[in-house]
Protein backbone atom coordinates (compact mmCIF):
# COMPACT_ATOMS: atom_id res chain seq x y z
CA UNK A 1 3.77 18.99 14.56
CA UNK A 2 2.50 19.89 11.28
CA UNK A 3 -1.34 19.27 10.63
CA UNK A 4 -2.44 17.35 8.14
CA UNK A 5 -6.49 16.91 8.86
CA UNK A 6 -7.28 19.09 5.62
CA UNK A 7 -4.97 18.20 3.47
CA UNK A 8 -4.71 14.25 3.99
CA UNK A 9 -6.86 11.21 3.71
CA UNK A 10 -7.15 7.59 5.33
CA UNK A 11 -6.98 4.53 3.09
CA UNK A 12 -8.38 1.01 4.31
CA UNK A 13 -8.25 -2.04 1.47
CA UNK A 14 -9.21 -4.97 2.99
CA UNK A 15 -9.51 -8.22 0.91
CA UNK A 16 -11.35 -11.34 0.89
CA UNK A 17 -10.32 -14.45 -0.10
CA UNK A 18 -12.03 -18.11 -0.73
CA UNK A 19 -9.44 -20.93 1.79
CA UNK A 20 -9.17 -23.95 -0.19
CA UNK A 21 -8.70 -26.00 2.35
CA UNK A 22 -10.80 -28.23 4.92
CA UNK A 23 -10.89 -30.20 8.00
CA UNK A 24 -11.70 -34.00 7.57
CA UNK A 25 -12.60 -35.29 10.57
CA UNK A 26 -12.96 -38.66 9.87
CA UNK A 27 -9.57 -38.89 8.49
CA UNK A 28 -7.44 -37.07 11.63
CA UNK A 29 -9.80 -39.79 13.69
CA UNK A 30 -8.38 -42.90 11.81
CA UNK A 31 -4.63 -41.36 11.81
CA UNK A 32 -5.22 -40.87 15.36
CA UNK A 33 -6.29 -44.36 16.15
CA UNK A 34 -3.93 -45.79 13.48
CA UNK A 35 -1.02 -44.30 15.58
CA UNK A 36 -2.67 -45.00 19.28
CA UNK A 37 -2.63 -40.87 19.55
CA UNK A 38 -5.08 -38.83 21.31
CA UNK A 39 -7.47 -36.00 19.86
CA UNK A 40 -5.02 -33.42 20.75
CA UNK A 41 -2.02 -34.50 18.58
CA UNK A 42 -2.64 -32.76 15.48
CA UNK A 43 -5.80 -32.60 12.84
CA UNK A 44 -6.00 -33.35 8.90
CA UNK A 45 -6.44 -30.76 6.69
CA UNK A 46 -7.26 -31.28 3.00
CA UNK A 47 -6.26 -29.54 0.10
CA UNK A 48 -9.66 -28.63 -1.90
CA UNK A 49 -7.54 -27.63 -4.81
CA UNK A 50 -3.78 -27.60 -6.55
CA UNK A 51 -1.71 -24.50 -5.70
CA UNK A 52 -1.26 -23.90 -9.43
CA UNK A 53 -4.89 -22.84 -9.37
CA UNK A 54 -4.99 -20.89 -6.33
CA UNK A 55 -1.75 -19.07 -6.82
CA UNK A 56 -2.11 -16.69 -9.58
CA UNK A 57 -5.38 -15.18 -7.41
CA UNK A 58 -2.94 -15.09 -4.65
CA UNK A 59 -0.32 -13.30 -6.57
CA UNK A 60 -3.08 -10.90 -8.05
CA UNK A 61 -3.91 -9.69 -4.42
CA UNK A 62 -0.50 -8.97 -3.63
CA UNK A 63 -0.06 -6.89 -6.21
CA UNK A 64 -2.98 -4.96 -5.07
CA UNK A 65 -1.63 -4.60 -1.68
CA UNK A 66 2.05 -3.77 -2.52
CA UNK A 67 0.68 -1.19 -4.75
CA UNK A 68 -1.31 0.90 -1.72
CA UNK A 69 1.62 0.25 0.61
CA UNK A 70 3.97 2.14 -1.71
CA UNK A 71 1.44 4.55 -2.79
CA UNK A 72 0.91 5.43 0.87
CA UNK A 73 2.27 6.05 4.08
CA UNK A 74 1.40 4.29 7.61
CA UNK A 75 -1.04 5.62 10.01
CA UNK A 76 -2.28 3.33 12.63
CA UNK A 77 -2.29 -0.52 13.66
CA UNK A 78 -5.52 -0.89 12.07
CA UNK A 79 -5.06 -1.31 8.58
CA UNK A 80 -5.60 2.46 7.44
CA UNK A 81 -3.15 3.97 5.85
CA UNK A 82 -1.99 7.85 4.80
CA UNK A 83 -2.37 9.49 1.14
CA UNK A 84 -1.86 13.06 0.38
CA UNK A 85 -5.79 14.18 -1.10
CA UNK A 86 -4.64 15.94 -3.67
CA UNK A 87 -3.44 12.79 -5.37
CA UNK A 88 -6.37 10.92 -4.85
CA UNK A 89 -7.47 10.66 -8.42
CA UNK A 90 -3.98 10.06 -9.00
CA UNK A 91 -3.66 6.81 -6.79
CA UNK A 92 -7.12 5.52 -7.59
CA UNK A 93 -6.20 5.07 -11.06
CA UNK A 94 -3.47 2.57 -10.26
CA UNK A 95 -5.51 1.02 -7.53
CA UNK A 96 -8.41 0.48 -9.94
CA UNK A 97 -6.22 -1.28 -12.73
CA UNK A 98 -4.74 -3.11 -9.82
CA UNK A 99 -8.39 -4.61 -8.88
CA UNK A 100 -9.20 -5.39 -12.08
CA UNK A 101 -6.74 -7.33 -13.05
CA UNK A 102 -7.55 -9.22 -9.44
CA UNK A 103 -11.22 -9.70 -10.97
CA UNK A 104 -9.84 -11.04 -14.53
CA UNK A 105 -7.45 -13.27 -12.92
CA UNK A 106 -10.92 -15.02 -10.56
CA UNK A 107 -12.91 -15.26 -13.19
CA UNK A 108 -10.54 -16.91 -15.54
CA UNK A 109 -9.67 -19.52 -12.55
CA UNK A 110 -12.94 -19.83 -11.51
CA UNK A 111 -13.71 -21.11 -15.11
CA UNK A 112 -11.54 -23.72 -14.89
CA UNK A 113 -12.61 -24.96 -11.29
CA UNK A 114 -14.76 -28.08 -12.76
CA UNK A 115 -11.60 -29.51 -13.96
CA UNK A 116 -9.68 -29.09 -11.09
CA UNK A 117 -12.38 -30.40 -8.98
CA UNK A 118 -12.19 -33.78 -11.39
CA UNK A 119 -8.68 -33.71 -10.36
CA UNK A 120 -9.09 -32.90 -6.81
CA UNK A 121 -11.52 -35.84 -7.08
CA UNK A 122 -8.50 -37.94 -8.04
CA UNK A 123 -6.00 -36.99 -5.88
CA UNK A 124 -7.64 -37.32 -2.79
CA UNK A 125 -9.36 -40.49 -3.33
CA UNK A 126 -11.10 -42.26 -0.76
CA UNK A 127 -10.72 -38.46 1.47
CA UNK A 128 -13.10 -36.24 -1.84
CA UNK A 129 -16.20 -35.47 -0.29
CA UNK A 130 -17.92 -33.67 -2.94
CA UNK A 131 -20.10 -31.51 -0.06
CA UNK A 132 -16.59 -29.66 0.49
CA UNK A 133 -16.82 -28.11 -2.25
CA UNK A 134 -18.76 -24.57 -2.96
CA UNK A 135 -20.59 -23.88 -6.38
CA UNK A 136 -18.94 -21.59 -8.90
CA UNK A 137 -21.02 -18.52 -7.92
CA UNK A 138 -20.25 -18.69 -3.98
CA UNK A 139 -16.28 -19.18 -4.91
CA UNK A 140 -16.00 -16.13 -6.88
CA UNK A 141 -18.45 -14.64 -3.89
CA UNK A 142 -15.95 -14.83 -1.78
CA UNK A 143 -13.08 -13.35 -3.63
CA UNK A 144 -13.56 -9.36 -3.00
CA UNK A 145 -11.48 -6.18 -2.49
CA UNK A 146 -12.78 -3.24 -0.65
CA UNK A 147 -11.20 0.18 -0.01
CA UNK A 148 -12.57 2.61 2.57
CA UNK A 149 -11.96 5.86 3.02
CA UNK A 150 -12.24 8.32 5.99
CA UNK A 151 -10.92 11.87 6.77
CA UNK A 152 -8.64 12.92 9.88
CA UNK A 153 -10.56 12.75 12.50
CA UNK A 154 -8.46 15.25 15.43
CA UNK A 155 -9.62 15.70 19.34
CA UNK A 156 -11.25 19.13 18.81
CA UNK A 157 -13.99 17.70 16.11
CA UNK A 158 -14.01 14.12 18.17
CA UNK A 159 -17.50 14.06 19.60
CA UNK A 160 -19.29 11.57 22.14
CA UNK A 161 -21.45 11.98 24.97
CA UNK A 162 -18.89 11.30 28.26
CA UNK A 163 -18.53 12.70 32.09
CA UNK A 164 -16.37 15.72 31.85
CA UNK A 165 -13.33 13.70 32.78
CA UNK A 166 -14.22 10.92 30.45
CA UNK A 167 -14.14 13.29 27.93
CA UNK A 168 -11.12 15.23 28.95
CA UNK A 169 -9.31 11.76 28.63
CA UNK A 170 -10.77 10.66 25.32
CA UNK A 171 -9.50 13.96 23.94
CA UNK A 172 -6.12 13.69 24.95
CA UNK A 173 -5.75 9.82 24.19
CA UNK A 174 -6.94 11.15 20.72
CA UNK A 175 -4.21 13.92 20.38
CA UNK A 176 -1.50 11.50 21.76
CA UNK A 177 -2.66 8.90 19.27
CA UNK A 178 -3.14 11.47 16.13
CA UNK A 179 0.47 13.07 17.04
CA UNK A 180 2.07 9.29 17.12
CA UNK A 181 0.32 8.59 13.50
CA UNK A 182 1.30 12.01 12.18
CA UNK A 183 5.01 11.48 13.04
CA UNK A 184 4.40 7.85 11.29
CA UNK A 185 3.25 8.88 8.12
CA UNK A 186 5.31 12.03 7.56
CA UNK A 187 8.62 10.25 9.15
CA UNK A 188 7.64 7.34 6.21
CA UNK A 189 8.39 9.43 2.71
CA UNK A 190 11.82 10.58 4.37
CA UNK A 191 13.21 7.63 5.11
CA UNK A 192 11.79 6.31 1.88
CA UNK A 193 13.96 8.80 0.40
CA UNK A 194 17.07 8.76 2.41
CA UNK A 195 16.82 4.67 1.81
CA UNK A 196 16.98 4.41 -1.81
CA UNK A 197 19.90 7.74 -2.37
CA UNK A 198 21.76 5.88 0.59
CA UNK A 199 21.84 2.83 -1.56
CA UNK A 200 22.47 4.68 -5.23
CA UNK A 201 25.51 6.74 -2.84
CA UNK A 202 26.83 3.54 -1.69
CA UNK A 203 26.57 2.12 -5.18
CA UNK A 204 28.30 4.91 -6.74
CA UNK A 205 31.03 5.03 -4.10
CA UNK A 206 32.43 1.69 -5.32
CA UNK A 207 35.09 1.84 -8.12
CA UNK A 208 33.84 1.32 -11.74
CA UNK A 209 35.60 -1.71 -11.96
CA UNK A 210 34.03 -3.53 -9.21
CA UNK A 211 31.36 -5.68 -11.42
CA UNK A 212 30.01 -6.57 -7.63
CA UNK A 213 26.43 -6.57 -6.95
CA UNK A 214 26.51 -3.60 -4.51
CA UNK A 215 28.64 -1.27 -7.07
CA UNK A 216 26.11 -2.31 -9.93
CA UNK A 217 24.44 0.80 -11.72
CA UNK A 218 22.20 -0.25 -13.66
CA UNK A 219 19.01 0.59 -15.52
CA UNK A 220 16.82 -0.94 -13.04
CA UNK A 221 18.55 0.94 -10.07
CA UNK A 222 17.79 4.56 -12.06
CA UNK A 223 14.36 3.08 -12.41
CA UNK A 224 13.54 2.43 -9.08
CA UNK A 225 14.71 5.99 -8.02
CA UNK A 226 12.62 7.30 -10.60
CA UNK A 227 9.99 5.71 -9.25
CA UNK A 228 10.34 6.45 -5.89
CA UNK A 229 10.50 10.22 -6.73
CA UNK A 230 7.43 9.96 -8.72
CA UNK A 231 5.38 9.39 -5.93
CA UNK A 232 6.86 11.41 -2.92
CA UNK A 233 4.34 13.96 -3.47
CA UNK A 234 1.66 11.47 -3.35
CA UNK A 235 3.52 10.21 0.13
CA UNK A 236 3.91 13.55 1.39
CA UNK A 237 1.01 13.92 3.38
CA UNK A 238 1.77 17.05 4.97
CA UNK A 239 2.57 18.94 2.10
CA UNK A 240 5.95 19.52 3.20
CA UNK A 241 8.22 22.09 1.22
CA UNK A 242 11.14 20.52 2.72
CA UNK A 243 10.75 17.45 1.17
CA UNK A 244 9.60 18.78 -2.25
CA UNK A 245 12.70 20.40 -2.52
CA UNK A 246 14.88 17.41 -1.44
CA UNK A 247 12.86 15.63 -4.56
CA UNK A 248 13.61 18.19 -7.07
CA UNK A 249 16.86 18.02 -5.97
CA UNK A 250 17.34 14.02 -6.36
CA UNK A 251 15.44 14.50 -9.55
CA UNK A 252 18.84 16.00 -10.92
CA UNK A 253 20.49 12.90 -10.43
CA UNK A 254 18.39 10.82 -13.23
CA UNK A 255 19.73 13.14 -15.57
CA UNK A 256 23.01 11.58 -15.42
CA UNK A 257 23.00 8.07 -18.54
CA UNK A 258 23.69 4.85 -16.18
CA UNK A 259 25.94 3.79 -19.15
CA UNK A 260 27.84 6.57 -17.98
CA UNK A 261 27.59 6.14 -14.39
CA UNK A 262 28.77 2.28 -14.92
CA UNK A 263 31.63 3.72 -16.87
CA UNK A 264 32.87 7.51 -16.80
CA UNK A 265 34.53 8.02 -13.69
CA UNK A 266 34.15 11.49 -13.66
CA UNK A 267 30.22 11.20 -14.28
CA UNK A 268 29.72 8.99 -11.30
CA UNK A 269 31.94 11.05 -8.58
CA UNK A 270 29.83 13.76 -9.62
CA UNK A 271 27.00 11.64 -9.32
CA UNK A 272 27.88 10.68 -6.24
CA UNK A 273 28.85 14.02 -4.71
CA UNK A 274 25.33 14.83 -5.39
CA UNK A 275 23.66 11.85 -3.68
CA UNK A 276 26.20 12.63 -0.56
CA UNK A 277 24.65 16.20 -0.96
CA UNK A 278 21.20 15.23 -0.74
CA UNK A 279 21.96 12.84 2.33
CA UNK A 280 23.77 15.51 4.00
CA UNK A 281 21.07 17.69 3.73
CA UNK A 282 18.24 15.33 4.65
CA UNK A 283 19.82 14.66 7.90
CA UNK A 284 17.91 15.66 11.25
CA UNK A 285 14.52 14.79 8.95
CA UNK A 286 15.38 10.77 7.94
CA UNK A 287 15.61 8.97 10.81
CA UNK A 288 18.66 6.77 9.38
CA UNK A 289 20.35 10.14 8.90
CA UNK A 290 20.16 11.32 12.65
């Protein structure tokens, strides 16, 4: 197992968000008697606000969080995730512009919450009950993204004050558990890998005149192996020279035009004996491959 505890950190973003919704009491109580049902069937729950205005603050944290997921590799059920140190700086650029535009996008619907309040006012009728609703300040208060970081903690540097066979077991629950993570995150940037050149292989295999979705070369496909590639070093966590040379060596394939891998047969079985190459070669590390 290769060790990672110097040369790896743990990533934790946990966000917060402000539920526009709200139990009405009064109103599951009348549906309830309206319909002769008892206090078990079901509750009412009121929508504070439109989607329209909670949706683009939705869409902002997602970004946020698809960002860290493909900028890092799992660790644990807990939220934390893997990133190579090195690329720290690296990966906190992107996360930063991430959470900013997060904070632009609250602030510029929290400005308009009066109005939709007038029209929440409206559209529930009779059910608006003006206490349900917060004050600008404690909305945006409850909109916040947080990222935590921690080092590698392994059994030998794991201290606590436990029997000796309290301790012999927290030591070994703490190797099994760092060996499972380990084999998570550095299993993660090969499969990565072997997913997206399986998919360009299977692409390429196709005859140039099949205009069918899965024989498609496009642009966009070269793109999102470029992107991939730019990052495996950030995903490889345990500095592995195996997979830095399996990147340099799928780097050679965006050197080929996709004009000319949509339309010069010679160019894409080329193309494609490369990708095949690169699979072939990956296999016994990709857990697809085995």
């Amino acid at each position: 197992m290769m060790s990672i505890k110097n040369q790896a950190l743990l990533v934790n973003v946990t966000t917060h968000q402000w539920r526009p919704t709200r139990k009405d009491d009064n109103v599951t109580n009348s549906t309830n008697r309206l319909f002769k049902a008892s206090h078990e069937s079901g509750r009412y729950i009121k929508n504070l606000v439109r989607p329209e205005w909670y949706r683009p603050i939705e869409a902002a944290v997602k970004r946020v969080q698809i960002y860290v997921r493909t900028h890092t590799v799992p660790w644990d059920n807990y939220g934390f995730r893997c990133l190579n140190a090195k690329y720290l700086f690296q990966f906190r650029e992107g996360y930063n512009e991430a959470v900013e535009d997060f904070r632009r996008i609250v602030d510029q619907q929290v400005a308009k919450i009066d109005s939709e309040f007038i029209l929440s006012k409206q559209r529930l009728g009779d059910m608006y009950c003006a206490s349900d609703y917060p004050t600008k300040e404690e909305i945006k208060s409850r909109y916040s993204i947080n990222m935590t970081l921690r080092p590698i903690q392994e059994a030998e540097n794991f201290l606590v004050e436990a029997s000796d066979s309290d301790a012999k077991f927290i030591a070994q629950k703490v190797r099994e558990d760092m060996a499972e993570s380990t084999k998570l995150a550095t299993d993660e940037p090969w499969e990565r890998l072997y997913e997206i050149i399986n998919d360009l292989s299977t692409r390429l295999d196709k005859p140039i005149e099949d205009k069918g979705r899965d024989g498609r070369i496009s642009s966009v496909t070269m793109e999102r192996v470029e992107r991939l590639l730019n990052i495996l070093p950030m995903l490889n966590v345990a500095n592995d020279p195996k997979l830095e040379e399996m990147n340099l060596a799928a780097k050679q394939l965006l050197r080929h035009n996709p004009d000319a891998l949509r339309n010069n047969a010679k160019t894409r079985n080329q193309a494609r004996n490369q990708a095949d190459d690169i699979l072939s070669r990956m296999r016994g590390y990709a857990q697809e491959a085995a």
